[in-house]
Protein backbone atom coordinates (compact mmCIF):
# COMPACT_ATOMS: atom_id res chain seq x y z
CA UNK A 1 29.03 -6.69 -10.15
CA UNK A 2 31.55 -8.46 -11.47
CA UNK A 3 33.86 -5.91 -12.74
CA UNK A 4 34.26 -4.47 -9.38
CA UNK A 5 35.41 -7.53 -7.59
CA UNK A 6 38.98 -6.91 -6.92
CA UNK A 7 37.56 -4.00 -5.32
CA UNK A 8 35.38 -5.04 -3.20
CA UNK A 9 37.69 -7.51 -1.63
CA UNK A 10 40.41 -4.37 -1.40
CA UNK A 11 37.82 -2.93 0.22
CA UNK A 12 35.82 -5.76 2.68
CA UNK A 13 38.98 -8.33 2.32
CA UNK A 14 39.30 -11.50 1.21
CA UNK A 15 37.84 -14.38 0.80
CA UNK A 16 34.42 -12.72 0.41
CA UNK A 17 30.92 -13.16 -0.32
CA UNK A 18 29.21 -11.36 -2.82
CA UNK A 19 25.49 -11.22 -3.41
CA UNK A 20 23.54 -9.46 -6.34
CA UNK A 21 20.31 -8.51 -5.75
CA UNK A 22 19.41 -8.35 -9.41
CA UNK A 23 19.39 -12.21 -9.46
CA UNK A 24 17.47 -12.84 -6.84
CA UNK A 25 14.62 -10.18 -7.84
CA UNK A 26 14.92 -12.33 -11.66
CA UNK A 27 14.58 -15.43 -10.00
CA UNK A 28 11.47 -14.30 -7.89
CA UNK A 29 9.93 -12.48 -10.70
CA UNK A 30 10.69 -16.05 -13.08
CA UNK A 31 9.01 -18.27 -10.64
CA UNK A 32 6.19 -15.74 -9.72
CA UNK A 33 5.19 -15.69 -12.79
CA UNK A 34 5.15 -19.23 -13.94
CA UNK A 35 3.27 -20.15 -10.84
CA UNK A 36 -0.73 -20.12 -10.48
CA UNK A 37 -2.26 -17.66 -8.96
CA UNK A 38 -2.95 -19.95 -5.71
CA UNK A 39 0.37 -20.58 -5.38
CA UNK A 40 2.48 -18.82 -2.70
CA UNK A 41 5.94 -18.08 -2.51
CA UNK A 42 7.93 -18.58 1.04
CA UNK A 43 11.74 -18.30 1.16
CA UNK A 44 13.66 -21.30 3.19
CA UNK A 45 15.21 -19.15 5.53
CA UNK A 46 17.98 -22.07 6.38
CA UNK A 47 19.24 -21.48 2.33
CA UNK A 48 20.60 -17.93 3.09
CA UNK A 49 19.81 -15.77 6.67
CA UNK A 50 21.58 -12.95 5.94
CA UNK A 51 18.79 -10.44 7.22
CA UNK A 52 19.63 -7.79 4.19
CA UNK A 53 18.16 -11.18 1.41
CA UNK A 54 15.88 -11.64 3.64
CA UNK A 55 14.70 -8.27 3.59
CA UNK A 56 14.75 -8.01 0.01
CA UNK A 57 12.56 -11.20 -0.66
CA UNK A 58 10.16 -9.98 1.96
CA UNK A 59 9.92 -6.71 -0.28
CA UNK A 60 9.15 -8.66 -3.01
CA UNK A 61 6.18 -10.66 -1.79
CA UNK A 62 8.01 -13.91 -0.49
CA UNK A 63 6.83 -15.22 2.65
CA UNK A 64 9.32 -17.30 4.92
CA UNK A 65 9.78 -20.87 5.83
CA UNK A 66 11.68 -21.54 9.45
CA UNK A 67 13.22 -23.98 11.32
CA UNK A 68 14.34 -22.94 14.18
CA UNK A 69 13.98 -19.77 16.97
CA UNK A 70 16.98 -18.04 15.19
CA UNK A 71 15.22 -18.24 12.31
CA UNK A 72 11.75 -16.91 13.44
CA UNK A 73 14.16 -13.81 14.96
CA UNK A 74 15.75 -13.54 11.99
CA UNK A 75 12.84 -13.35 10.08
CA UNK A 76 10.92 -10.72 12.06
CA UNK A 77 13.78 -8.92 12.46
CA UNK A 78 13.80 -8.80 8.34
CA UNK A 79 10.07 -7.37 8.66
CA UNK A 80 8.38 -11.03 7.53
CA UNK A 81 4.51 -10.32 9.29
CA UNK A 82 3.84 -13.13 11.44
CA UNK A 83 0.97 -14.54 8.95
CA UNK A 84 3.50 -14.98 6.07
CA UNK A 85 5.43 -17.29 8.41
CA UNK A 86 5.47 -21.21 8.12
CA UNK A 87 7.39 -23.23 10.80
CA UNK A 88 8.55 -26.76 9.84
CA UNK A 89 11.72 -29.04 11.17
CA UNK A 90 12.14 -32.34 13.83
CA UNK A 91 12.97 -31.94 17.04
CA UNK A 92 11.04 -28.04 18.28
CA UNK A 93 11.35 -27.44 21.76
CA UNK A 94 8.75 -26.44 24.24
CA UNK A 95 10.34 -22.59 24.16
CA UNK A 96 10.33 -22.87 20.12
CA UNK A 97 6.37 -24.08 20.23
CA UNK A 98 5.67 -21.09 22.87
CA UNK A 99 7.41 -18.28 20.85
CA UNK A 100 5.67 -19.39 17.29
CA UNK A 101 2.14 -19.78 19.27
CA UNK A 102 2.46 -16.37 20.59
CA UNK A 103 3.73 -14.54 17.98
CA UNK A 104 0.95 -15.88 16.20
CA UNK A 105 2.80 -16.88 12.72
CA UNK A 106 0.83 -19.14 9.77
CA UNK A 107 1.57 -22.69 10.98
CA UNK A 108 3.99 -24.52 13.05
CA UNK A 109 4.07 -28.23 10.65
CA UNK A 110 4.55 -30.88 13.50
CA UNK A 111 6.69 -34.07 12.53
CA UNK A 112 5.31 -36.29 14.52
CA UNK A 113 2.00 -37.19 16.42
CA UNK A 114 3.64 -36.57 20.26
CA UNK A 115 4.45 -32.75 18.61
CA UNK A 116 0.80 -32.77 17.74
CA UNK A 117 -0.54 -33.80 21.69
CA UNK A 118 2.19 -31.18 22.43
CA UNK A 119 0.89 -28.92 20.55
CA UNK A 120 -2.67 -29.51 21.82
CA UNK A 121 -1.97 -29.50 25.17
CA UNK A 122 0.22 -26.26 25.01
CA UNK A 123 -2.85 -24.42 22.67
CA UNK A 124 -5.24 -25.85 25.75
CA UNK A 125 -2.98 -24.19 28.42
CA UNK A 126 -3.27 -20.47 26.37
CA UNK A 127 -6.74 -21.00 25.81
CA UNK A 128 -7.20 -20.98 21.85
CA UNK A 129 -6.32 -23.20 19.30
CA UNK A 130 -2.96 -23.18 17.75
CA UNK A 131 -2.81 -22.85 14.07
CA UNK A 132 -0.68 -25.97 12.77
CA UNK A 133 -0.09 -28.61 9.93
CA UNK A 134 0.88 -31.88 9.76
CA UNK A 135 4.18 -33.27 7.69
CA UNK A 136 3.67 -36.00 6.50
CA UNK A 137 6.33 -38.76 5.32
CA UNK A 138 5.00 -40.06 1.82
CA UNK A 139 6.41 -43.17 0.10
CA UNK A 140 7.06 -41.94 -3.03
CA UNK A 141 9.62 -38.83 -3.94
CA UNK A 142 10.43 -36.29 -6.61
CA UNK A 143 14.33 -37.78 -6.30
CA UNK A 144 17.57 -36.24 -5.61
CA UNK A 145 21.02 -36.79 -6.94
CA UNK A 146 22.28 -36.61 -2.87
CA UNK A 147 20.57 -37.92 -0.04
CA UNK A 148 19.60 -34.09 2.13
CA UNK A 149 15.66 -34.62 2.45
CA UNK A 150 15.73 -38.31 2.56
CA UNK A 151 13.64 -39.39 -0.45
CA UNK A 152 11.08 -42.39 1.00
CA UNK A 153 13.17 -43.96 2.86
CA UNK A 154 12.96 -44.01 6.87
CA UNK A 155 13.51 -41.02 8.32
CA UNK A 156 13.42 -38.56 11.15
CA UNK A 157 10.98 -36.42 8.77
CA UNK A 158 7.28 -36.57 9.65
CA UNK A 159 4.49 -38.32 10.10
CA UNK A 160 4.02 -41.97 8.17
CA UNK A 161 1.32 -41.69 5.67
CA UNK A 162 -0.32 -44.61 7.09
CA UNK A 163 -0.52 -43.21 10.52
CA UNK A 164 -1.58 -39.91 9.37
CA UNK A 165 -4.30 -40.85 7.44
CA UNK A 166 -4.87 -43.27 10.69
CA UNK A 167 -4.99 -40.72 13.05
CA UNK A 168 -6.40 -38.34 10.94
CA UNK A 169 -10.13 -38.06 13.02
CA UNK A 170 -8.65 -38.10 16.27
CA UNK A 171 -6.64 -35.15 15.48
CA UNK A 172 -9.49 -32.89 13.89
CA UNK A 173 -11.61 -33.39 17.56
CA UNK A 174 -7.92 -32.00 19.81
CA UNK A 175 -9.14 -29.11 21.46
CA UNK A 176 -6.19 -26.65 21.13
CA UNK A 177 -4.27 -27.21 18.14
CA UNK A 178 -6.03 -26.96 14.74
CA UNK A 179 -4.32 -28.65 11.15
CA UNK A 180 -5.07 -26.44 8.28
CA UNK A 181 -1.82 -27.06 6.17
CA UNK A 182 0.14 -30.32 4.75
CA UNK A 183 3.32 -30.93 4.32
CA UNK A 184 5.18 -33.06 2.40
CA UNK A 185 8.94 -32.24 1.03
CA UNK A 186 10.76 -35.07 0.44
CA UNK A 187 13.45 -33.99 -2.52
CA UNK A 188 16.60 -31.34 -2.75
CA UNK A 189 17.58 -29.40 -5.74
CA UNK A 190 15.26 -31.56 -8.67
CA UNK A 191 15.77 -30.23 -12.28
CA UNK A 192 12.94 -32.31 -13.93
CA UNK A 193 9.93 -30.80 -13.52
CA UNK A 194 8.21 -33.77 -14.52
CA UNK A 195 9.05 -35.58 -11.30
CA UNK A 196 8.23 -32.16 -9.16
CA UNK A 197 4.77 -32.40 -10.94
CA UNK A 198 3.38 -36.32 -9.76
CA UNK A 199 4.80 -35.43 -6.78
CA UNK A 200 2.69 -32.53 -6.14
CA UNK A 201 -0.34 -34.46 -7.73
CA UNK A 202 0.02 -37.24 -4.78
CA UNK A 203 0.39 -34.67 -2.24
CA UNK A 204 -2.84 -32.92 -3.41
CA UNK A 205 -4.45 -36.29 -3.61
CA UNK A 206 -3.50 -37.10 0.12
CA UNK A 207 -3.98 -33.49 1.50
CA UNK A 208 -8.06 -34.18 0.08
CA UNK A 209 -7.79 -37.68 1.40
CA UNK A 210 -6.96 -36.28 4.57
CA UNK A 211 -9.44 -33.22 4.72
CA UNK A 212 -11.95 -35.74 3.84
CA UNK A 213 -11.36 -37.50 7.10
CA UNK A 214 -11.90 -34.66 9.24
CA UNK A 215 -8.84 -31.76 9.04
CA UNK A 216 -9.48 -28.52 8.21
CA UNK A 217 -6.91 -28.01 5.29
CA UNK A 218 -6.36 -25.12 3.50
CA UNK A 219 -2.77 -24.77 2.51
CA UNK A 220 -0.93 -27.40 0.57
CA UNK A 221 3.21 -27.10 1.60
CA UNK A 222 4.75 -28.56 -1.34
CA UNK A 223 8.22 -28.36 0.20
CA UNK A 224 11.39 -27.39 -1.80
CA UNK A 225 13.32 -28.93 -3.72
CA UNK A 226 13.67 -26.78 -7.14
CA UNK A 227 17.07 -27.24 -8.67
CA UNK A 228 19.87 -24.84 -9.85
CA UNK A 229 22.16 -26.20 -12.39
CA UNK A 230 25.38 -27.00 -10.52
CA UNK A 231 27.52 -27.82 -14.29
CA UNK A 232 27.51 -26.64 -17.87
CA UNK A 233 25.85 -30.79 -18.52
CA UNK A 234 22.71 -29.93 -16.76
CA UNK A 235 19.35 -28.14 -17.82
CA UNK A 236 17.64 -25.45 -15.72
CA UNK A 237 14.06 -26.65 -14.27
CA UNK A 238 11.43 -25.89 -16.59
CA UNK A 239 9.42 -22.94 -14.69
CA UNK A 240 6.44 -22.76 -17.11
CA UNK A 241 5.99 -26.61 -17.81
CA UNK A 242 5.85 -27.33 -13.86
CA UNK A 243 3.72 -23.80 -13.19
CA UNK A 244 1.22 -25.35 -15.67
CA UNK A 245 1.39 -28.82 -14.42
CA UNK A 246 0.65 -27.65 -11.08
CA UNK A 247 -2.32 -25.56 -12.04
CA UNK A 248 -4.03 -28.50 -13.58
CA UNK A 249 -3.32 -30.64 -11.08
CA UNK A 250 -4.88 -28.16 -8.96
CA UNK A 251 -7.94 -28.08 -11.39
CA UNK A 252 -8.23 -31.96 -11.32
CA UNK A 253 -8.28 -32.31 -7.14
CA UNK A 254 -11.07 -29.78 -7.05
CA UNK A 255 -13.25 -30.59 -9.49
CA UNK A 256 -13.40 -34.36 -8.77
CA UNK A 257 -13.05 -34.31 -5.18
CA UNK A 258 -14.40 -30.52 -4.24
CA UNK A 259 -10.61 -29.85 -2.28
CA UNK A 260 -9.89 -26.63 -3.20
CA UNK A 261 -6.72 -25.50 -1.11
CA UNK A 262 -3.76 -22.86 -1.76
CA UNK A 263 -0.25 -24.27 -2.26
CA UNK A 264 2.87 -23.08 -1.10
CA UNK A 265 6.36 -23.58 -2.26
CA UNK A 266 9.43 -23.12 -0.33
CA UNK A 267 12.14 -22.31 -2.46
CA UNK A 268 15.63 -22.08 -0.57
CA UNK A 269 18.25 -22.72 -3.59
CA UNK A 270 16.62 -21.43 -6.30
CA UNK A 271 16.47 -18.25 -5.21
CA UNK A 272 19.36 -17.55 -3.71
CA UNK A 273 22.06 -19.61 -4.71
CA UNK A 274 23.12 -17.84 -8.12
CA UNK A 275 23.52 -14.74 -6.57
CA UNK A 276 26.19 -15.33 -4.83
CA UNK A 277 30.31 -15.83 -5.35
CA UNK A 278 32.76 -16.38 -2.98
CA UNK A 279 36.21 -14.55 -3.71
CA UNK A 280 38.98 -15.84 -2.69
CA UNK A 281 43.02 -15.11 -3.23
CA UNK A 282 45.45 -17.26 -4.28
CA UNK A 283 48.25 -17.49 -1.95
CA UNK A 284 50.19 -20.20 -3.11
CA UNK A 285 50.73 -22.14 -6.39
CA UNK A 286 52.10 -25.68 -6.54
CA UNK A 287 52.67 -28.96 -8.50
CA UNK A 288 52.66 -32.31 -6.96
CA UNK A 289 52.99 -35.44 -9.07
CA UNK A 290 51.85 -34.03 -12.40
CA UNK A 291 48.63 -32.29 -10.19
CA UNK A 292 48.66 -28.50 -10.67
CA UNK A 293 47.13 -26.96 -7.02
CA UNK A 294 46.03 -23.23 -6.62
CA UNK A 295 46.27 -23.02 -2.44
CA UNK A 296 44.14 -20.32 -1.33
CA UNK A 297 42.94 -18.03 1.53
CA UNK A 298 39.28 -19.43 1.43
CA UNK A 299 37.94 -23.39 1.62
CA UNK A 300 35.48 -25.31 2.77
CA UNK A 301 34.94 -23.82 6.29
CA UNK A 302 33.46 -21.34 4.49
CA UNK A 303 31.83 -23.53 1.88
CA UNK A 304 31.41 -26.97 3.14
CA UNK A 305 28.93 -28.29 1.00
CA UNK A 306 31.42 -29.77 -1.88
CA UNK A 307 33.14 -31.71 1.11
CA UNK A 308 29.18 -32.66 2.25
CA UNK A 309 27.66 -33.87 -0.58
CA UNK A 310 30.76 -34.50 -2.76
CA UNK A 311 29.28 -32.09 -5.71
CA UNK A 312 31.59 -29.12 -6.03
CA UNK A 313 30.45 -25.55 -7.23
CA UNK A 314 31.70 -23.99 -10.22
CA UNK A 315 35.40 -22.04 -9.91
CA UNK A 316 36.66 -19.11 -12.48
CA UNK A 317 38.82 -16.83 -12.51
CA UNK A 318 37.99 -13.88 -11.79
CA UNK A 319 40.34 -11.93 -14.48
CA UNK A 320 40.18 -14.68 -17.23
CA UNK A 321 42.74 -14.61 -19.06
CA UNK A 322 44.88 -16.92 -21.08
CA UNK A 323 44.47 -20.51 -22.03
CA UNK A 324 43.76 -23.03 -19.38
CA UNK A 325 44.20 -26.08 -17.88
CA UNK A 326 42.80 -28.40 -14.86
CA UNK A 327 44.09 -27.50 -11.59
CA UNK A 328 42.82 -28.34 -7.90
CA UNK A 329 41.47 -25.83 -5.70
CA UNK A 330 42.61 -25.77 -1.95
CA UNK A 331 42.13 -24.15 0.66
CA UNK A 332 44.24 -23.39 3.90
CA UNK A 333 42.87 -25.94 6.47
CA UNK A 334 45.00 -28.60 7.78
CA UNK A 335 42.81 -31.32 6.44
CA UNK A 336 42.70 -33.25 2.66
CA UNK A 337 38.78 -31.97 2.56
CA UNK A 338 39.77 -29.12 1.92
CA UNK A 339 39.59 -29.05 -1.92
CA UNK A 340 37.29 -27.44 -4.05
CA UNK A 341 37.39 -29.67 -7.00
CA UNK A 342 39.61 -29.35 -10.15
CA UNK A 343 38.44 -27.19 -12.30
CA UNK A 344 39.49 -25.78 -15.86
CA UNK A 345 41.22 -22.23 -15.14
CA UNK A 346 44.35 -19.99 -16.51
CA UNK A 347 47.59 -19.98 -15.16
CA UNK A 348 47.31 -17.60 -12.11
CA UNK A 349 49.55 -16.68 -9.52
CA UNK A 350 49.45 -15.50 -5.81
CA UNK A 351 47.59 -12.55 -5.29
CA UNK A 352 45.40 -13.52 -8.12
CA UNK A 353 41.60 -14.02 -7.18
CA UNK A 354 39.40 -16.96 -8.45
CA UNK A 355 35.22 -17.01 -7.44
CA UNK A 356 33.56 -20.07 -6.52
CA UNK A 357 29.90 -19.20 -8.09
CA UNK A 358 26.76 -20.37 -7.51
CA UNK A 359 27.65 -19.93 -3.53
CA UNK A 360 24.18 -17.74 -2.60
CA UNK A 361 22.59 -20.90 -0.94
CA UNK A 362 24.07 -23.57 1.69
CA UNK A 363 27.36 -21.38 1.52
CA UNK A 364 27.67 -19.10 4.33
CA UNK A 365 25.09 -20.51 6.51
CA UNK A 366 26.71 -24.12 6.45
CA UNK A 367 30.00 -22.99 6.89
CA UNK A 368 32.66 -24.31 10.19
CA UNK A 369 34.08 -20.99 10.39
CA UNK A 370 35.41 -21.90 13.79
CA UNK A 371 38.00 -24.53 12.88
CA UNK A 372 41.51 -23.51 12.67
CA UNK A 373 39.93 -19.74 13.67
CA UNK A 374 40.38 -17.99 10.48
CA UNK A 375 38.60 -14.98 9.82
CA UNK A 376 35.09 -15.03 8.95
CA UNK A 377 34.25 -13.61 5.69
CA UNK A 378 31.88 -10.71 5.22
CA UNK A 379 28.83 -10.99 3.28
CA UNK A 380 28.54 -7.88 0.90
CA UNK A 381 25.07 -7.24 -1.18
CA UNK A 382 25.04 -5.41 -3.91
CA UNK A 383 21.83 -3.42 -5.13
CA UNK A 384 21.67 -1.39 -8.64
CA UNK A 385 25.20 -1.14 -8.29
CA UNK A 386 26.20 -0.10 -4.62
CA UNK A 387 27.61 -2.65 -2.06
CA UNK A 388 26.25 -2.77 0.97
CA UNK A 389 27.06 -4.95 4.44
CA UNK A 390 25.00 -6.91 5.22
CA UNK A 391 27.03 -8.85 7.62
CA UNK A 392 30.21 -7.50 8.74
CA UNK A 393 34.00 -9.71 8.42
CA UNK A 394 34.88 -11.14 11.89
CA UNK A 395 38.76 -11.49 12.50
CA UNK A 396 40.04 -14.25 14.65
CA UNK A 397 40.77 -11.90 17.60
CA UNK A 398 37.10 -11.53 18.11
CA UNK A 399 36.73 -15.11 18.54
CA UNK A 400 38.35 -15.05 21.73
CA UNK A 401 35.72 -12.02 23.04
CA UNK A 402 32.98 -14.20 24.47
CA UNK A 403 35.59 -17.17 25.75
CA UNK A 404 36.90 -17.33 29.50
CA UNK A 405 39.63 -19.08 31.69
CA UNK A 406 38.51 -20.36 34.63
CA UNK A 407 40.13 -18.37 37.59
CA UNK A 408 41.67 -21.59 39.13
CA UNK A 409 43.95 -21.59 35.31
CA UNK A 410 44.82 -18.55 35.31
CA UNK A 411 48.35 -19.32 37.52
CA UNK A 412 52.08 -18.07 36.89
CA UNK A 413 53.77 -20.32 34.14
CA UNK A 414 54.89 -23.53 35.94
């Protein structure tokens, strides 16, 4: 792929994303394999929607984790059956409880008990129960170097453990919405798999506590929160070790409490995030008190999450060539956020393209595209060696398409 970079963004312009399919279907086929057999596999949509990943991890036997209407679309439009679907998130609205109920999809995970009684009373008005799970808010977590999830602190994020397993026999007798899954993810991008193990052990151990008071659960919703390296300082997560620690934790909750449910992982990151590069061209170069900048056509409305979590990606050049030195990457937005990080790169000059790596997850999808109206990049995946569009580049005149003037405005120049 990489060799025909300066291509592609000749081709689909620049800056650019670039996905390679070959990564993802590695990463898939790593984690598949180090995970039991009663584990299943459902992409976090909100990492990467582009429908053409989606489509591929739907080919390869992922299910899909939502959080929102777009997402379900999105997702059925990418051929995800509606039993392969799991629906978790705060704040669903009535429409977004209506359209999962009918299209019939795995579980919608309520976050609180009034989503449950909504829940009930909306599976009461169709006449059949709904098929749901509970999230539940634990006090302990697998820990994260930012705070995304929100560890065990308070949070908007489900239900209290102590209210849960309070409530837990008045929800099994609700009449139209019926709790086979639990949910718990409370942890973002975790390299140990140490930490991802006890934390799936104490979910296990309160999914049987709370299937002992009365809930039908079958599925287990470990959450996310498997780690990509982000620098050359950190390890990869251990696949294997936390595959085997999760099978005999498995072994442990049924054979000394008889609980014998399937998990699920949601994987988001993993997947998807080292598949993808963002190209960008170097349009200015310039030193400013002994600080070497490389100013360039892409930033952080395209990539916001260095400026969000204050962790930057990886940079390189894209033609390496020389020796090199630290310089600050910048992009063209009329705000000091802008800036990728320093990184260690050759001497390059305008025209020149660098790649922010690493960029398949939480790049596209959390961009601001609309500030300062720049154009918005395309997203280009390419399979056994042949780029395809997956999402076409949107130049700032078609921002104005679906704006209007109120009539009353539209007067002779004063």
């Amino acid at each position: 792929m990489r060799a025909s970079e300066h291509e592609l963004v000749e081709r689909f312009g620049s800056p650019l994303f670039v996905y390679d399919a070959d990564v993802i279907r590695a990463r898939f086929g790593e984690l598949r394999s180090a995970l039991p057999e009663a584990c299943d596999i459902h992409y976090a949509v909100k990492a990467n929607p582009s429908l053409g990943i989606l489509a591929l991890l739907r080919s390869l036997g992922a299910g899909a984790e939502i959080a929102s209407r777009g997402e379900l679309l999105a997702a059925r439009a990418a051929g995800f059956p509606p039993e392969r679907i799991l629906w978790a998130g705060p704040g669903k609205t009535t429409r977004e409880h209506e359209d999962a109920a009918r299209a019939g999809i795995a579980a919608i995970h309520a976050e609180s008990h009034e989503e449950i009684r909504r829940l009930d009373a909306l599976g009461t008005r169709l006449g059949r129960r709904i098929q749901a799970g509970v999230r539940v808010h634990v006090p302990f977590s697998a820990g994260e170097s930012t705070r995304i999830i929100g560890g065990a602190s308070a949070t908007k994020f489900g239900v209290p453990e102590p209210e849960a397993l309070e409530r837990a026999h008045e929800w099994a007798r609700l009449p139209g919405v019926e709790l086979r899954s639990v949910h718990v993810f409370n942890a973002s991008n975790v390299l140990d798999a140490t930490a991802l193990a006890a934390s799936a052990r104490r979910t296990l151990d309160l999914a049987a506590s709370l299937a002992e008071r009365g809930l039908p659960i079958e599925r287990v919703d470990l959450g996310g929160g498997l780690g990509v390296p982000m620098s050359s300082s950190e390890k990869p997560l251990d696949l294997p070790a936390l595959g085997h620690a999760l099978g005999a934790a498995l072994d442990v909750v049924r054979r000394e409490r008889g609980f014998a449910p399937r998990l699920v992982v949601e994987p988001g990151r993993f997947l998807v995030a080292e598949c993808g590069r963002y190209l960008m061209r170097v349009v200015d170069v310039k030193t400013h008190d002994g600080v070497d900048f490389l100013v360039c056509d892409g930033g952080i409305h395209h990539l916001l999450r260095p400026a969000l979590v204050g962790q930057p990606h990886p940079v390189e050049a894209v033609t390496p060539l020389g020796p090199t030195r630290p310089q600050r990457i910048v992009g063209p937005l009329c705000t000091s956020l802008d800036d990728l990080g320093e990184h260690d790169l050759p001497s390059l000059r305008a025209g020149d393209l660098v790649a922010v790596t690493r960029a398949g997850a939480y790049g596209f999808t959390e961009a601001m595209p609309l500030f300062l109206s720049h154009a918005r990049p395309a997203e280009i995946l390419v399979m056994d060696g042949v780029p395809h569009v997956v999402r076409a580049r949107v130049e700032p005149e078609e921002w104005l398409e679906g704006q209007r003037i109120p009539e009353a405005l539209r007067a002779t120049t004063p």
